[in-house]
N, C-alpha and C. Protein backbone atom coordinates (compact mmCIF):
# COMPACT_ATOMS: atom_id res chain seq x y z
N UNK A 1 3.11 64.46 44.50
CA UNK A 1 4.06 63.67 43.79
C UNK A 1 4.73 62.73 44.78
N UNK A 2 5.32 61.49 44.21
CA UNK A 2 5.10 60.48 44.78
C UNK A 2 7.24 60.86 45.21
N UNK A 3 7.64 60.48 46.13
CA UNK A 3 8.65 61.10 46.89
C UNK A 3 9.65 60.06 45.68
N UNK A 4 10.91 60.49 44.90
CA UNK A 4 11.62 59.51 43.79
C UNK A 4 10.81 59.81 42.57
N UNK A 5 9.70 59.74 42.06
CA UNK A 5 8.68 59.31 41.39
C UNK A 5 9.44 60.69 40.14
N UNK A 6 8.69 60.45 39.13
CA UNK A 6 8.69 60.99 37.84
C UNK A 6 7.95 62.49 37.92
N UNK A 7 7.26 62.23 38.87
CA UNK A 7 6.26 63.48 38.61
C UNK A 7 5.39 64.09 37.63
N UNK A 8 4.09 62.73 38.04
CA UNK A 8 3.31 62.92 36.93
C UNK A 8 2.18 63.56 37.56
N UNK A 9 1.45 64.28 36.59
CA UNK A 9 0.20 65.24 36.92
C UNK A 9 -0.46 64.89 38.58
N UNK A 10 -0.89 63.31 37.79
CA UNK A 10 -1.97 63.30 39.08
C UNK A 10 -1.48 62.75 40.55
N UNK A 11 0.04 62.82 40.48
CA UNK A 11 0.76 62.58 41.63
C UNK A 11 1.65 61.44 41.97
N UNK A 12 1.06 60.36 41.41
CA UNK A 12 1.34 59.30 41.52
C UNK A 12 2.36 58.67 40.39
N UNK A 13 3.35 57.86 40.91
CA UNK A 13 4.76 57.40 40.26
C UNK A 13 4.11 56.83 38.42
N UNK A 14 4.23 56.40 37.62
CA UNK A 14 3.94 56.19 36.02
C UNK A 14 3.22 54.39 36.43
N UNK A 15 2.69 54.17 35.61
CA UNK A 15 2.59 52.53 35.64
C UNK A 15 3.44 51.97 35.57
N UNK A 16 3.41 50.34 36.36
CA UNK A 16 4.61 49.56 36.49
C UNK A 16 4.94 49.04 34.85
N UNK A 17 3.88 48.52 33.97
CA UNK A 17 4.54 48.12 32.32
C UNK A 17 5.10 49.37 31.77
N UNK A 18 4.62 50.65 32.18
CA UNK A 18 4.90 51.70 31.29
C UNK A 18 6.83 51.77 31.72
N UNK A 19 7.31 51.91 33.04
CA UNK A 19 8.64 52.09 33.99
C UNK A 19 9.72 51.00 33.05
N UNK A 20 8.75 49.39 32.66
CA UNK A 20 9.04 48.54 32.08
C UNK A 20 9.65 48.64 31.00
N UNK A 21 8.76 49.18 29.96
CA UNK A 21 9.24 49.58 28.89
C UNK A 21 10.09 50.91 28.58
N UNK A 22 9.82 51.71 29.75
CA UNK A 22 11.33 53.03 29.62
C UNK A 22 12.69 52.40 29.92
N UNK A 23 12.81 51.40 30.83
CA UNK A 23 14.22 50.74 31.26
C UNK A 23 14.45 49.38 30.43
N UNK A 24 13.61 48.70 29.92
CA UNK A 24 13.95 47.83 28.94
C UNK A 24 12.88 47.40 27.86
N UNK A 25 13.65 48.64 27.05
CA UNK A 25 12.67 48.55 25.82
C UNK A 25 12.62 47.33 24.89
N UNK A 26 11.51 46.95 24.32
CA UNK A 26 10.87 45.78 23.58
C UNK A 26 11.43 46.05 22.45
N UNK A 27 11.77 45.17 21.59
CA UNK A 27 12.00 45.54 20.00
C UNK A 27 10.86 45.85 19.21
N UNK A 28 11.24 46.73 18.42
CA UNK A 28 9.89 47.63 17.87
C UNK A 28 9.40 47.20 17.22
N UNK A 29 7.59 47.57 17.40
CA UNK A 29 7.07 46.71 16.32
C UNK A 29 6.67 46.55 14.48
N UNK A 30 7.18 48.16 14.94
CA UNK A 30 6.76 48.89 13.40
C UNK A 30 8.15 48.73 12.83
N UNK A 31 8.19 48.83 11.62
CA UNK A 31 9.76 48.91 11.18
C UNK A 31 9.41 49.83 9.90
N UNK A 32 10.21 50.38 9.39
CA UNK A 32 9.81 51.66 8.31
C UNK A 32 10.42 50.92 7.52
N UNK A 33 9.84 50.39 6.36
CA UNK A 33 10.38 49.73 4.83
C UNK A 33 10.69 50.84 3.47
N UNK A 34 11.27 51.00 3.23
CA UNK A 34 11.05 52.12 1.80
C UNK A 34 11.31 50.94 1.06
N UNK A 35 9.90 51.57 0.13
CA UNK A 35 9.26 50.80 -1.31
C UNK A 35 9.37 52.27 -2.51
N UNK A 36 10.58 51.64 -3.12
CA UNK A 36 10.87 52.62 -4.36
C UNK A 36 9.86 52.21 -5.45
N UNK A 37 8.77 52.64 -6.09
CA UNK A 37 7.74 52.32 -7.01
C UNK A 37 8.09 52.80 -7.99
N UNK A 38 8.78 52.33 -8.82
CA UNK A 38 8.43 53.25 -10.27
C UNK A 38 6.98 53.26 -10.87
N UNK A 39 7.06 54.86 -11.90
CA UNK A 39 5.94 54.71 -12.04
C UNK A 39 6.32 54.56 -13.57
N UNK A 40 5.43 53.50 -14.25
CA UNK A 40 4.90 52.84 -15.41
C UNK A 40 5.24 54.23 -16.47
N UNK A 41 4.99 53.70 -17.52
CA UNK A 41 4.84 54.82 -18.82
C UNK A 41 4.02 54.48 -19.83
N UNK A 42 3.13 53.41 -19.43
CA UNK A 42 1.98 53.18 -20.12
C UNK A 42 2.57 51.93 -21.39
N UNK A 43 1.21 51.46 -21.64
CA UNK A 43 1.87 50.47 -22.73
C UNK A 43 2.97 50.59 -23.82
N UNK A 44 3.19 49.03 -24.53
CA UNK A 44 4.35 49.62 -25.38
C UNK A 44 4.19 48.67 -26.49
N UNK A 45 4.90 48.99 -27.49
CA UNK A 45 4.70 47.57 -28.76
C UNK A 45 5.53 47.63 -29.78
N UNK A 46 6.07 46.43 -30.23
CA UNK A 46 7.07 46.40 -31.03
C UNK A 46 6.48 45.48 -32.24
N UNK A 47 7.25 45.81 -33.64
CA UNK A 47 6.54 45.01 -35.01
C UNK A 47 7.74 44.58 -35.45
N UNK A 48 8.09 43.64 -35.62
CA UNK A 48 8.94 42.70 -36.11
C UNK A 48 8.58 41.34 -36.07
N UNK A 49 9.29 40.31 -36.98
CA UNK A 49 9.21 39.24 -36.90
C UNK A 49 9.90 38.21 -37.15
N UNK A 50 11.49 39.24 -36.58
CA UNK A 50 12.71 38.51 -36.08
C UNK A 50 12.63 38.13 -34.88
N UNK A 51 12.88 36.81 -34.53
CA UNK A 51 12.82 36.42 -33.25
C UNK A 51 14.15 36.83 -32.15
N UNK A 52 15.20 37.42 -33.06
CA UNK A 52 16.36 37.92 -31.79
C UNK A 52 15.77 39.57 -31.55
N UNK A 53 14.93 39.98 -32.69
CA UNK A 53 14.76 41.68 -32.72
C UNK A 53 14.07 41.39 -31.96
N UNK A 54 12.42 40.59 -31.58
CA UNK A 54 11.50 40.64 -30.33
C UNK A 54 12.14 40.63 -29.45
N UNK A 55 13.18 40.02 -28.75
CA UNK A 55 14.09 40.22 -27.61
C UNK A 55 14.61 41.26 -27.51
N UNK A 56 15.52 41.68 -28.25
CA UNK A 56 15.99 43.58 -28.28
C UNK A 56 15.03 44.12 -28.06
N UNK A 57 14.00 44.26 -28.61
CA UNK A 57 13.25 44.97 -28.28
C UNK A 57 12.55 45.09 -27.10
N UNK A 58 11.88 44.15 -26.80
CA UNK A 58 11.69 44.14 -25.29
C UNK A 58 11.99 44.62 -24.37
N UNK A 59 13.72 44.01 -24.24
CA UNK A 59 14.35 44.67 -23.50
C UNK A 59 14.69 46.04 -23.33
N UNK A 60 14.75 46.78 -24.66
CA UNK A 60 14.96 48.41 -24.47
C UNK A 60 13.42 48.46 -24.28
N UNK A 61 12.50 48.34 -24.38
CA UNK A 61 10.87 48.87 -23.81
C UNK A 61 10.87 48.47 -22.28
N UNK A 62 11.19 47.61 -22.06
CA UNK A 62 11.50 47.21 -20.60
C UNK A 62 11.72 48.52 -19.86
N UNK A 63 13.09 48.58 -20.25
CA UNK A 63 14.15 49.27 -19.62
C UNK A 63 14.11 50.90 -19.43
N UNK A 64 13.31 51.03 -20.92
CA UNK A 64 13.02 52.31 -20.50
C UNK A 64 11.70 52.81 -19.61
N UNK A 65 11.18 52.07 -19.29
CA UNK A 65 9.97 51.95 -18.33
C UNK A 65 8.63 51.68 -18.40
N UNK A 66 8.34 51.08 -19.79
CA UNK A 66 6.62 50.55 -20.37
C UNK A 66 6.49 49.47 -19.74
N UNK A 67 5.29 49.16 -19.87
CA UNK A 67 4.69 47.98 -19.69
C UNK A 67 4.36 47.16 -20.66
N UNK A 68 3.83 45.95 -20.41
CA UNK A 68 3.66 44.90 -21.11
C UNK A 68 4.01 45.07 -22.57
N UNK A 69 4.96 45.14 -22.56
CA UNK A 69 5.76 45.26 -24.16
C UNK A 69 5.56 44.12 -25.21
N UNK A 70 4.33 44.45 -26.30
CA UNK A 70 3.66 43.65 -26.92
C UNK A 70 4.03 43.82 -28.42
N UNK A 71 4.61 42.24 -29.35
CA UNK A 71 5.24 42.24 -30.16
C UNK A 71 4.20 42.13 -30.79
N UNK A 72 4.17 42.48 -32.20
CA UNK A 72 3.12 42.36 -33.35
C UNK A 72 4.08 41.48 -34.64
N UNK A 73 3.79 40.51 -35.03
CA UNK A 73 4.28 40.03 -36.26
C UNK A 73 4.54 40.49 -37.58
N UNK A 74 2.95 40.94 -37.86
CA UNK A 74 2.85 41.60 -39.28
C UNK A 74 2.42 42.94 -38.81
N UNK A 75 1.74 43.99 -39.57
CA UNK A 75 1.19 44.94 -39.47
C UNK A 75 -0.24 44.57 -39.97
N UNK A 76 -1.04 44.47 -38.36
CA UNK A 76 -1.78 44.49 -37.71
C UNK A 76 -2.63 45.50 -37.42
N UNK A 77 -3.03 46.42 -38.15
CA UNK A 77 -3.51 48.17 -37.68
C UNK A 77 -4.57 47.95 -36.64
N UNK A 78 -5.56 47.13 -36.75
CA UNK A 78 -6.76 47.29 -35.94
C UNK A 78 -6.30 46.71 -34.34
N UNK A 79 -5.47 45.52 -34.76
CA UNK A 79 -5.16 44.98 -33.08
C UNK A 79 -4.09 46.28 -32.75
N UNK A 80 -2.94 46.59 -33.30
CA UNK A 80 -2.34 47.45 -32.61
C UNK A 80 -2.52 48.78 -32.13
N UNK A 81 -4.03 49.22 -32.69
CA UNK A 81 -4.67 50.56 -32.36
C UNK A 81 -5.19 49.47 -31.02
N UNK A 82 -5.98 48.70 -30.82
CA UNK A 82 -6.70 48.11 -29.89
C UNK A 82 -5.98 47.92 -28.48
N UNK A 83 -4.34 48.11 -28.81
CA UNK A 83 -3.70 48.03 -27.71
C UNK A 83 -3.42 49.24 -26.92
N UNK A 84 -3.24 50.01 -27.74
CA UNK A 84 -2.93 51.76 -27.48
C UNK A 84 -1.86 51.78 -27.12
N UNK A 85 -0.77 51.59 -27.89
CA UNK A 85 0.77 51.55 -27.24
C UNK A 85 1.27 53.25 -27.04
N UNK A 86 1.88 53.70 -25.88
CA UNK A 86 2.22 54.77 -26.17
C UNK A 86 3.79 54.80 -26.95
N UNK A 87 4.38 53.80 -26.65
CA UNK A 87 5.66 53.87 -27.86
C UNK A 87 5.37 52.71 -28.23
N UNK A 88 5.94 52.63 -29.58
CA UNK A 88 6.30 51.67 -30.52
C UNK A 88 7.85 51.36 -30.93
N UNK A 89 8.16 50.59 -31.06
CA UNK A 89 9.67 50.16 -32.05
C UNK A 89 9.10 49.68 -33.49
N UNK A 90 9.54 50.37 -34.79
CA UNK A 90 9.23 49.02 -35.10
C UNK A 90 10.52 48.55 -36.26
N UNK A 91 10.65 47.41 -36.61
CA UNK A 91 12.19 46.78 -37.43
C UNK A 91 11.70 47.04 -38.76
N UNK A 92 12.23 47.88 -39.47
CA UNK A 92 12.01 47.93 -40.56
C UNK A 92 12.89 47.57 -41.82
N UNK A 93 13.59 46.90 -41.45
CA UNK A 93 14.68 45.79 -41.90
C UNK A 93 13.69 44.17 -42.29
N UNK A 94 13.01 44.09 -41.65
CA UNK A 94 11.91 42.43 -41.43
C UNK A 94 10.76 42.69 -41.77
N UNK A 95 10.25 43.85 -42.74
CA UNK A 95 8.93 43.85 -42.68
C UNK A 95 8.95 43.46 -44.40
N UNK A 96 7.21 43.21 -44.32
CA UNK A 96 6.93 42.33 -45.45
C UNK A 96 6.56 43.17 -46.69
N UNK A 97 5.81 44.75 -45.91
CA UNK A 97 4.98 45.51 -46.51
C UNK A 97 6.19 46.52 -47.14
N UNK A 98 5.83 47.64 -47.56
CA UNK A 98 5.64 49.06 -48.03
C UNK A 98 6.38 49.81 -46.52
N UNK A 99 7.57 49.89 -46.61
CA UNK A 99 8.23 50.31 -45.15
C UNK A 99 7.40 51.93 -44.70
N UNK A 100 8.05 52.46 -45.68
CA UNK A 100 7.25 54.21 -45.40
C UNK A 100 5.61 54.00 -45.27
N UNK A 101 4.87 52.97 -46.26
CA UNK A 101 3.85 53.21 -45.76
C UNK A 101 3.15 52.49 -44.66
N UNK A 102 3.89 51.61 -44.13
CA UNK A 102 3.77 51.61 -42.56
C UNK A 102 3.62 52.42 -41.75
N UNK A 103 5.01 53.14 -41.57
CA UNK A 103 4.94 54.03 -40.88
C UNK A 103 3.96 55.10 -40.89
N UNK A 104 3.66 55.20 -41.92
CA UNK A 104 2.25 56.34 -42.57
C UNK A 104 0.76 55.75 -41.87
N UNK A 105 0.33 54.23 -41.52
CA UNK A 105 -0.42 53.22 -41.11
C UNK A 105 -0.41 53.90 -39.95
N UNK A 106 0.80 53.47 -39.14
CA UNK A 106 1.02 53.51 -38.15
C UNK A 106 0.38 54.80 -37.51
N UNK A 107 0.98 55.84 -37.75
CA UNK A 107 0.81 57.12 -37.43
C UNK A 107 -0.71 57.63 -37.40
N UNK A 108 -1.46 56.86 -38.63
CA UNK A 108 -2.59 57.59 -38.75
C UNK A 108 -3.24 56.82 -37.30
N UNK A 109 -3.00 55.71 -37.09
CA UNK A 109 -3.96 55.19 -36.03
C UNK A 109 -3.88 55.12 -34.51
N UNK A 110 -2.32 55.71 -34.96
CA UNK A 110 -1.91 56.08 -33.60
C UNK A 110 -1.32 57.48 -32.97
N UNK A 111 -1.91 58.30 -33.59
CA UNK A 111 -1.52 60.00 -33.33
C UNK A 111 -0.43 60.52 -31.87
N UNK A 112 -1.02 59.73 -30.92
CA UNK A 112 0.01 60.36 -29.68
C UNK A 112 1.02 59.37 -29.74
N UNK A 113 1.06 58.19 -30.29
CA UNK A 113 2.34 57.44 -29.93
C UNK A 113 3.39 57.59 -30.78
N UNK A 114 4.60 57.50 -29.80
CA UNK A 114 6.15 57.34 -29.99
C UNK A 114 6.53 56.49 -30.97
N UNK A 115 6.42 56.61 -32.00
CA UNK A 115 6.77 55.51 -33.51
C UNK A 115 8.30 55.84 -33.43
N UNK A 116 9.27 54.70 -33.10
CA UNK A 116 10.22 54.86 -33.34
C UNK A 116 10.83 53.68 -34.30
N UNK A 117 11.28 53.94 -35.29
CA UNK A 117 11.50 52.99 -36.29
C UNK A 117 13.31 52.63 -36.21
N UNK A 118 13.86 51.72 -36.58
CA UNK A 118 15.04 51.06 -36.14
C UNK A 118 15.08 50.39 -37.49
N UNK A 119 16.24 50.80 -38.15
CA UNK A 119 16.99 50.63 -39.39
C UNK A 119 18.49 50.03 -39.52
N UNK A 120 18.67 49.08 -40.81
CA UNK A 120 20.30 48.69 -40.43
C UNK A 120 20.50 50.04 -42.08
N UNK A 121 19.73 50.51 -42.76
CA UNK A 121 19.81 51.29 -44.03
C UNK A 121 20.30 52.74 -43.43
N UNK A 122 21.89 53.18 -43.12
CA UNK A 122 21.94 54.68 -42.49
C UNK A 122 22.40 55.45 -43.38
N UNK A 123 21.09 55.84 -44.12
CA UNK A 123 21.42 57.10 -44.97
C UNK A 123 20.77 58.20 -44.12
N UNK A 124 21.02 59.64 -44.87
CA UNK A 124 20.62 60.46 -44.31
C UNK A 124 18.93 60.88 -45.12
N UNK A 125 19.09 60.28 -45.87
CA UNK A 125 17.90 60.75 -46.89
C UNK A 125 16.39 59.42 -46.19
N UNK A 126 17.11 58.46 -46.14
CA UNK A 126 15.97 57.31 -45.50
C UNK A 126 15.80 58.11 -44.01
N UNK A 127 16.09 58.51 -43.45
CA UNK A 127 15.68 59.51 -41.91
C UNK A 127 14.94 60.29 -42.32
N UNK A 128 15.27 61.20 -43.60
CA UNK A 128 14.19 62.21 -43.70
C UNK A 128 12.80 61.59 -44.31
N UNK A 129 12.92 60.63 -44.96
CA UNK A 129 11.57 60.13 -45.38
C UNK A 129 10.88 59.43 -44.48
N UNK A 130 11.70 58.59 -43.26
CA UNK A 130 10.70 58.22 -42.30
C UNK A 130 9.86 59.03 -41.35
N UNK A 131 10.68 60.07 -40.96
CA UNK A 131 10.35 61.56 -40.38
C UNK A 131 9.34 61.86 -40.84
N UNK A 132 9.08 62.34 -41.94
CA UNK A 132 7.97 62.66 -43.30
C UNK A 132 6.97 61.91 -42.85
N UNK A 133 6.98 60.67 -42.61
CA UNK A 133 5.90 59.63 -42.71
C UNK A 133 5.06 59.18 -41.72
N UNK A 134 6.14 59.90 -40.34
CA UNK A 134 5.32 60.30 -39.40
C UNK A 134 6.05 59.92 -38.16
N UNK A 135 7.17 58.74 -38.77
CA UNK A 135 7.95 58.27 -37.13
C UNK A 135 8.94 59.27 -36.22
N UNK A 136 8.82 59.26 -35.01
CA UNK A 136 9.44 59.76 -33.95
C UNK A 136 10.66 60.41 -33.78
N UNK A 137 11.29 58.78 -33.91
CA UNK A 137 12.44 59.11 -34.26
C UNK A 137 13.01 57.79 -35.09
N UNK A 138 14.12 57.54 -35.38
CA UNK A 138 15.08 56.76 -36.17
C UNK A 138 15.90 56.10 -35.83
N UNK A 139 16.15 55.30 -35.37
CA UNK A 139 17.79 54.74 -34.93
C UNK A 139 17.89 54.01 -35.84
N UNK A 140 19.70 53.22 -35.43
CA UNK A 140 20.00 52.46 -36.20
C UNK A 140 20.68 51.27 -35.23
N UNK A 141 20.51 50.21 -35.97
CA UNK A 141 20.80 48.69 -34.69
C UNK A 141 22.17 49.21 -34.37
N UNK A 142 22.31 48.77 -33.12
CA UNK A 142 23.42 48.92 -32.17
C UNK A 142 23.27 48.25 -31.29
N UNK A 143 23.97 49.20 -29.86
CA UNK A 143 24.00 48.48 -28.73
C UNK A 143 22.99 49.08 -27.83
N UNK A 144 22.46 48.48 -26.88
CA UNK A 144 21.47 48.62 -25.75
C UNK A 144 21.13 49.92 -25.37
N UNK A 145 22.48 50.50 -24.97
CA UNK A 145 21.94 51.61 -24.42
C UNK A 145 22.13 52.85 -25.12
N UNK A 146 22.48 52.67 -26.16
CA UNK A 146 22.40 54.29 -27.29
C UNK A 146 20.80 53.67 -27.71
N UNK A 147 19.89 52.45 -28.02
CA UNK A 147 19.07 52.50 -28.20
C UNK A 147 17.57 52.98 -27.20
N UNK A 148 18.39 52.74 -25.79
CA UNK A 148 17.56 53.08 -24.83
C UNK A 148 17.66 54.95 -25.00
N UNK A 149 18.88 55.32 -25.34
CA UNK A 149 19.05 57.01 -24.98
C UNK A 149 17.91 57.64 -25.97
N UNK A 150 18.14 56.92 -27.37
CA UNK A 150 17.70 57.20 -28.44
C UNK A 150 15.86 57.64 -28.19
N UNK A 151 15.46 56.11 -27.95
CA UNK A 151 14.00 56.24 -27.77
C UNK A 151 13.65 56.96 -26.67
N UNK A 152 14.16 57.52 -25.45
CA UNK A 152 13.94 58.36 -24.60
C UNK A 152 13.93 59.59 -25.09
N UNK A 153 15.21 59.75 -25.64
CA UNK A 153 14.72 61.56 -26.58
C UNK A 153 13.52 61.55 -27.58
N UNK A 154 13.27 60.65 -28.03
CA UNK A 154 12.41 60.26 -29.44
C UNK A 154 10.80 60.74 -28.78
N UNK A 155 10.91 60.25 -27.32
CA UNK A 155 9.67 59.93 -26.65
C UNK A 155 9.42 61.74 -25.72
N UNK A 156 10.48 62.29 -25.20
CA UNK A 156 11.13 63.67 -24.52
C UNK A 156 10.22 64.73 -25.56
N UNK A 157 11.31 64.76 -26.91
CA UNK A 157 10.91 65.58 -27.61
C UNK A 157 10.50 65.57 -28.90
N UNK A 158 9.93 64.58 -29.20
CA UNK A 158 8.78 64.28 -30.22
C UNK A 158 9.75 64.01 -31.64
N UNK A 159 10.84 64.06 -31.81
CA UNK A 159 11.66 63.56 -33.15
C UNK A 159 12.88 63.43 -32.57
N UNK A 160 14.03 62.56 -32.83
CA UNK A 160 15.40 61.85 -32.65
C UNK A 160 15.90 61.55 -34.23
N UNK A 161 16.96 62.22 -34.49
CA UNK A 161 17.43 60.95 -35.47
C UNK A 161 18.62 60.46 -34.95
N UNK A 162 18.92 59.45 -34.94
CA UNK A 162 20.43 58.59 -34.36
C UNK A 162 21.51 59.17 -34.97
N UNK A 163 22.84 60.02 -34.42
CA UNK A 163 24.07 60.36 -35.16
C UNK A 163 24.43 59.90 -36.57
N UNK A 164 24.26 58.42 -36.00
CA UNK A 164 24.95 57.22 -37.67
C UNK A 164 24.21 57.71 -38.45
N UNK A 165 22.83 58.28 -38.92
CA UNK A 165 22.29 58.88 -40.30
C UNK A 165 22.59 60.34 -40.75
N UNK A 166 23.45 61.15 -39.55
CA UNK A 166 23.65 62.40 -39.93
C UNK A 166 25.28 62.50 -40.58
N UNK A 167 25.18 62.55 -41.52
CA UNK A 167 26.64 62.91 -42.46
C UNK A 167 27.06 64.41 -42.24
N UNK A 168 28.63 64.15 -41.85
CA UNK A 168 29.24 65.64 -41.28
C UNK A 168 29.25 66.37 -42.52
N UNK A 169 29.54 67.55 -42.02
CA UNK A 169 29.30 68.59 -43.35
C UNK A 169 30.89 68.26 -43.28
N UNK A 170 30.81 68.78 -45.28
CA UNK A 170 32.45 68.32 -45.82
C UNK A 170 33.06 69.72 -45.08
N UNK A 171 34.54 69.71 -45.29
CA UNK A 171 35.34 70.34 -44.49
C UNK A 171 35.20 71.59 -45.94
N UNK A 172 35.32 73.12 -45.11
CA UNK A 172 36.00 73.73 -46.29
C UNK A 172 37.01 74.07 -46.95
């Protein structure tokens, strides 16, 4: 070993770039980035053919984490099976057809997906017939994020109905 020296194996003091870089280190070249990825929840699709509801809607499919959130005008069965949405919205306030038997459409062609239907009608009896017919769950128009909570349980545990259709039991 080299008399001062570091005392390396083969005797001799370290290399002069290596001494270099222990007493004045270089700025580093690697830098560690964290990339938060969410992960997707698979397609999504909404049926209306209100032009402020395509925007609501969107945005809660957005938000709750789908992808390419694809509006349908009319009821469409063959293109919207063709898309494979795993949730749906759909306005059943704007539709042209047979509301329940939409939802009945719907369901048959789309067995695993999240049919969640969105109503301004809050009875308790129109929940149980959409239920029946095959949709998810039920809400009723509001604000953003009881509709985001809504379709997340709808999607969680396979039926939701929104509070506003459940009538309190009378007092005794």
């Amino acid at each position: 070993m080299a008399e001062g020296g570091l005392g390396w194996d083969n005797g001799r003091d370290p290399p002069v770039d290596w001494v270099f870089q222990e007493f004045h280190p270089t700025p580093p070249r690697w830098v560690l980035v964290e990339i938060r990825r969410f992960v997707s929840l698979g397609n999504s699709a909404s049926l209306t053919g209100d032009g402020s509801t395509k925007l609501l809607f969107k945005e809660v499919l957005t938000r709750s984490g789908y992808d390419d959130p694809q509006n349908f005008d009319c009821l469409a069965v063959a293109k919207i099976a063709q898309h494979a949405p795993r949730a749906m919205l759909v306005d059943l306030d704007n539709l042209q057809t047979d509301r329940l038997e939409c939802v009945r459409q719907l369901r048959f062609v789309l067995p695993q997906c999240a049919i969640v239907v969105v109503s301004s009608d809050s009875q308790e009896k129109w929940a149980a017939q959409c239920h029946l017919a095959g949709a998810s769950g039920v809400l009723s128009r509001g604000s953003v994020p009881r509709m985001l909570a809504g379709l997340r349980r709808a999607v969680r545990h396979g039926c939701y109905t929104d509070p506003s259709f459940i009538k309190p039991a009378p007092a005794a």
